[in-house]
Protein backbone atom coordinates (compact mmCIF):
# COMPACT_ATOMS: atom_id res chain seq x y z
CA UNK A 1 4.07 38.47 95.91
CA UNK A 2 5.93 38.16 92.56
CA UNK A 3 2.69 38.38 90.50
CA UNK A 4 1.29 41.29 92.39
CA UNK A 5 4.93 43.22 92.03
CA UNK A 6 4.01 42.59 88.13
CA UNK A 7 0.11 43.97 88.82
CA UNK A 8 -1.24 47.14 90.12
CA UNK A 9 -3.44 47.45 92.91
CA UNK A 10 -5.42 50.07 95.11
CA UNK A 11 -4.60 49.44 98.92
CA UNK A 12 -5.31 50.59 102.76
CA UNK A 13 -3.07 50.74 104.66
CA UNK A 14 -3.95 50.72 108.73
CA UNK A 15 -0.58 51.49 110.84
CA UNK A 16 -0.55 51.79 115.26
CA UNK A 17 2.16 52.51 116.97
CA UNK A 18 2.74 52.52 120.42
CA UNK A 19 5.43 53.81 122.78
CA UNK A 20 6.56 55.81 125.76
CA UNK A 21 3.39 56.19 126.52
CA UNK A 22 1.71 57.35 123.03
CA UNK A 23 -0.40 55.62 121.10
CA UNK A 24 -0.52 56.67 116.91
CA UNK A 25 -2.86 55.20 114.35
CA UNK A 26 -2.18 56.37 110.49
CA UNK A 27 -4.12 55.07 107.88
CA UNK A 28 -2.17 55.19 104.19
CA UNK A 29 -4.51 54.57 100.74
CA UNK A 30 -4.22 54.60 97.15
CA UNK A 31 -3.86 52.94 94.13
CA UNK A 32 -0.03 51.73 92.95
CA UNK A 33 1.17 50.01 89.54
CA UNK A 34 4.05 48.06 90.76
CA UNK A 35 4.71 47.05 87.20
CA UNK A 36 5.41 50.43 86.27
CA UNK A 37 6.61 52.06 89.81
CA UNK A 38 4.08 54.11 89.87
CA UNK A 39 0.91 55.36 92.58
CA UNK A 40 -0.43 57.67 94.87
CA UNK A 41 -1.14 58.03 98.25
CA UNK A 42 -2.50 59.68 101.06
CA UNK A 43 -1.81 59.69 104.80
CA UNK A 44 -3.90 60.55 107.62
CA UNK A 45 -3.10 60.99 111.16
CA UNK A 46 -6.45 62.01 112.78
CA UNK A 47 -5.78 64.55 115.67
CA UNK A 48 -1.95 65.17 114.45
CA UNK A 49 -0.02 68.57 114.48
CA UNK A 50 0.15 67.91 110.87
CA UNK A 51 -2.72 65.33 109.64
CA UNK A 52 -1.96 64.97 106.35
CA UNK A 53 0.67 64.52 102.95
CA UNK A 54 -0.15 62.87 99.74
CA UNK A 55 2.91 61.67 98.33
CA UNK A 56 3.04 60.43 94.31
CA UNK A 57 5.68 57.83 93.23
CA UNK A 58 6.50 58.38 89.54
CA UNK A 59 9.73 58.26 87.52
CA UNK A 60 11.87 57.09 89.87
CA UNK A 61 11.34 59.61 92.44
CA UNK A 62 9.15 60.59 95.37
CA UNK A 63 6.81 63.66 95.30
CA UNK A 64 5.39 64.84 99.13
CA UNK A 65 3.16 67.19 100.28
CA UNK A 66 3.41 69.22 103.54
CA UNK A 67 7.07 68.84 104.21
CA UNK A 68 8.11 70.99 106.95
CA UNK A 69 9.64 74.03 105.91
CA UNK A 70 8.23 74.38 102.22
CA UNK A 71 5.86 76.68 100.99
CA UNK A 72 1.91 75.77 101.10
CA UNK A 73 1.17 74.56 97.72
CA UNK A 74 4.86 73.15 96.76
CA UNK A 75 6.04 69.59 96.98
CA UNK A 76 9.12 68.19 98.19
CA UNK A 77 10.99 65.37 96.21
CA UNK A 78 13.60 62.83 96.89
CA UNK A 79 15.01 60.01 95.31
CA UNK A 80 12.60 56.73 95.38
CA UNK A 81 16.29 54.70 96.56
CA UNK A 82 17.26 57.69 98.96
CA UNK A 83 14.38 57.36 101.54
CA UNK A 84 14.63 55.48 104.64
CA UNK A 85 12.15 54.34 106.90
CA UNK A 86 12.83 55.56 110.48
CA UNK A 87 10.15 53.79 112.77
CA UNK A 88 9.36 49.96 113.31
CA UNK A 89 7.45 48.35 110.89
CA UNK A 90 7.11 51.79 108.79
CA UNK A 91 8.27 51.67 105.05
CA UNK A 92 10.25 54.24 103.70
CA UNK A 93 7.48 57.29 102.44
CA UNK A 94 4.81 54.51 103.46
CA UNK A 95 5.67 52.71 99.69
CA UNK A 96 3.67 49.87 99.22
CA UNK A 97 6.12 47.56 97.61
CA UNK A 98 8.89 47.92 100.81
CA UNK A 99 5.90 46.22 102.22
CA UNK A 100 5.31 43.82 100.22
CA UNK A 101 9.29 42.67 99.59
CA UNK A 102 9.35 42.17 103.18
CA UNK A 103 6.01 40.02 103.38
CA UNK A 104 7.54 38.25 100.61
CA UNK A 105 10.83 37.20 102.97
CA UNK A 106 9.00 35.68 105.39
CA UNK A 107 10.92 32.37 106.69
CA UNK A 108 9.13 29.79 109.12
CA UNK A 109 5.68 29.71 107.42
CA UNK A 110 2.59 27.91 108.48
CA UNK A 111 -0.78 27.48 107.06
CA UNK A 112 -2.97 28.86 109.73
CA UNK A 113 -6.52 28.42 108.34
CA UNK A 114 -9.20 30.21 106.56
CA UNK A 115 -10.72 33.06 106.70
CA UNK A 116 -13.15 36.03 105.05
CA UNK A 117 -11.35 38.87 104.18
CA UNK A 118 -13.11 41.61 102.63
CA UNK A 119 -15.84 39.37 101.46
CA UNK A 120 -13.50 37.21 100.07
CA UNK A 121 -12.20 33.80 101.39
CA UNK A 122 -8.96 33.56 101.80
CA UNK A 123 -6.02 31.08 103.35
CA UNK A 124 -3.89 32.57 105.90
CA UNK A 125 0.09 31.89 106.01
CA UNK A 126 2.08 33.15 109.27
CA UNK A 127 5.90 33.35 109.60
CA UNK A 128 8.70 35.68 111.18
CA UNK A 129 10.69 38.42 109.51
CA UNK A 130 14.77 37.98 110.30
CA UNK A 131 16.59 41.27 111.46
CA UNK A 132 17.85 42.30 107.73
CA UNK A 133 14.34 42.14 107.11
CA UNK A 134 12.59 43.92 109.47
CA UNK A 135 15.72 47.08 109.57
CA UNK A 136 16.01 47.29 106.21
CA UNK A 137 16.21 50.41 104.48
CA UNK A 138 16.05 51.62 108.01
CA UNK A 139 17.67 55.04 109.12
CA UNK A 140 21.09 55.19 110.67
CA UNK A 141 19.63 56.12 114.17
CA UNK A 142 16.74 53.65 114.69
CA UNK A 143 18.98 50.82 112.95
CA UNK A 144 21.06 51.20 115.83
CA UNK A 145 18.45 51.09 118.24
CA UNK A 146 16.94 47.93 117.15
CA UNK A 147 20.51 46.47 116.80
CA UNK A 148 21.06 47.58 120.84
CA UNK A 149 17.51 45.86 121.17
CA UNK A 150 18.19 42.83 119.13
CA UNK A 151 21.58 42.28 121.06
CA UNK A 152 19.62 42.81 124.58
CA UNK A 153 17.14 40.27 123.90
CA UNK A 154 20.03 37.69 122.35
CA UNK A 155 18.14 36.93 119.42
CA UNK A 156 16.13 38.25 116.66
CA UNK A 157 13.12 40.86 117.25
CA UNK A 158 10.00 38.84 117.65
CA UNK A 159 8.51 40.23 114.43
CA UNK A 160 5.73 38.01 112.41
CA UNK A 161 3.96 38.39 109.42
CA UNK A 162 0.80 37.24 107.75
CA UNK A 163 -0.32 37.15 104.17
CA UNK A 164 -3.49 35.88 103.24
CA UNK A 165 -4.32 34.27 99.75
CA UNK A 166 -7.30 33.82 97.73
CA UNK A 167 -8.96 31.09 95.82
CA UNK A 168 -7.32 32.49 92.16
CA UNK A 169 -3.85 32.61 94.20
CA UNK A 170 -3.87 36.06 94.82
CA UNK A 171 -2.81 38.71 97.76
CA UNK A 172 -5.68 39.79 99.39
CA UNK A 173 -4.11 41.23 102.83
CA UNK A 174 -0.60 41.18 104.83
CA UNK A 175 0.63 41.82 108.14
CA UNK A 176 3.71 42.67 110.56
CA UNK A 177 3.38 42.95 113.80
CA UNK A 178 5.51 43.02 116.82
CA UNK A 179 4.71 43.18 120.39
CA UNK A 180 8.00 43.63 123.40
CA UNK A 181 8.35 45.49 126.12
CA UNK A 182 6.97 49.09 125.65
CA UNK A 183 6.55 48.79 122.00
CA UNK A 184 4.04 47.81 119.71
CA UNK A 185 3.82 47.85 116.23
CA UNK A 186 1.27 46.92 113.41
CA UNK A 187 1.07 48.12 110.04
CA UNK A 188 -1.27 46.08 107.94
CA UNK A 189 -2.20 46.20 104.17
CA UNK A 190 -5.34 45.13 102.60
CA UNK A 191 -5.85 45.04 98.56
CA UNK A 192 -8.11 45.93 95.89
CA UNK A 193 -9.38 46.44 92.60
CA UNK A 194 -6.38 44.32 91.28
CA UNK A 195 -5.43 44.67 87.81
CA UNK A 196 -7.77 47.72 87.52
CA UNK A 197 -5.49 50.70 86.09
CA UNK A 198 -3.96 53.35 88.51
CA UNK A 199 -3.59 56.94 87.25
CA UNK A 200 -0.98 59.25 88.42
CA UNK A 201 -0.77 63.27 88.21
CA UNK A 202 3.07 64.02 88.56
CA UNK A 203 3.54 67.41 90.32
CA UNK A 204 4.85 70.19 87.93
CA UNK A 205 8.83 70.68 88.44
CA UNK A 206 8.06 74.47 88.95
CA UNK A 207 6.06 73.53 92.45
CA UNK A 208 8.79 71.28 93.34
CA UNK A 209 11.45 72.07 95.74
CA UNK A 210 14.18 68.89 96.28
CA UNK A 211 14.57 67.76 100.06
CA UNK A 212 17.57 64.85 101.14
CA UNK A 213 15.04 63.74 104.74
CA UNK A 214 11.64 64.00 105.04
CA UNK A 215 10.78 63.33 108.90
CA UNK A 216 7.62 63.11 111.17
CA UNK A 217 5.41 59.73 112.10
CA UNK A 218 3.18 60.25 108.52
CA UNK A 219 6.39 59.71 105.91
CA UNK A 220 7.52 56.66 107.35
């Protein structure tokens, strides 16, 4: 995790959600230099009211497309620190590295074989995410909802995660999942093209408009 937080990276993302009855699946790519806090990506939800946002990370701040209530053509930004994630197992604007400091607190881990991922053999690790793991950066109002869940069951969320490893000692592909009563969650991450550069067009400040929230199931 450390040396791929010093790295860049192109990813795919593959989230499903499922609850009162609904079942979502997003899928999230891109390319991000975590060395430099910098990327792109886009987000598809295929069928959606709204199926789509790219969203640029650059500079310490967040650039999204198709934010409710702005102008087609104009980008909302926020804060990189400022945004929250507000569903289980969702990172904050979908950013790649909430993901990964999460895999990387992973507690309980077991070597759970080998596999082929991608083409590429890799060793698979397993472990559980603790509750200030798996709510942080979480909003107010689904914080307290797993809290009321966490306090129901009597014990931590039964959240795990996988990473798998290569040969050279590198990430290849994580995962969360969690599976309770009415609620399922998956989101998981496969890399690429590591170490190849990652280019980034910042939106122009004039097609910019600043936003505080950004909701709906694509930004997280």
């Amino acid at each position: 995790m450390a040396a791929l937080r010093e790295d860049s990276a192109g990813f795919r993302q593959e989230v499903e959600l499922e609850g009162e009855g609904q079942v979502y699946g997003l899928a999230v790519t891109g390319g991000f230099d975590f060395a430099a806090d910098k990327g792109h990506l886009a987000v598809d939800l295929p069928g959606g009211a709204i199926d789509h946002s790219d969203q640029v990370f650059a500079d310490g701040k967040i650039y999204i497309s198709g934010v409710q209530g702005i102008g087609e053509g104009a980008w909302g930004v926020m804060s990189r620190d400022k945004a929250e994630a507000h569903y289980l197992l969702r990172a904050p604007l979908n950013d790649p590295e909430h993901v990964l400091q999460q895999i990387a607190a992973m507690r309980e881990i077991s070597r759970e074989g080998e596999e082929n991922i991608q083409g590429v053999h890799a060793v698979r690790y397993r472990g559980i995410l603790d509750h200030r793991t798996v709510t942080l950066r979480m909003g107010p109002d689904v914080r307290t909802r797993m809290n009321q869940a966490r306090d129901t069951l009597g014990s931590d969320l039964p959240v795990f995660a996988d990473a798998w490893v290569d040969g050279r000692g590198r990430l290849v592909q994580t995962r969360m999942s969690v599976n309770m009563s009415g609620a399922r969650s998956t989101l998981t991450m496969a890399l690429s093209d590591i170490g190849e550069p990652v280019r980034v067009t910042v939106p122009r400040a004039a097609d910019t408009v600043p936003v505080t929230e950004v909701g709906g199931i694509l930004n997280g």
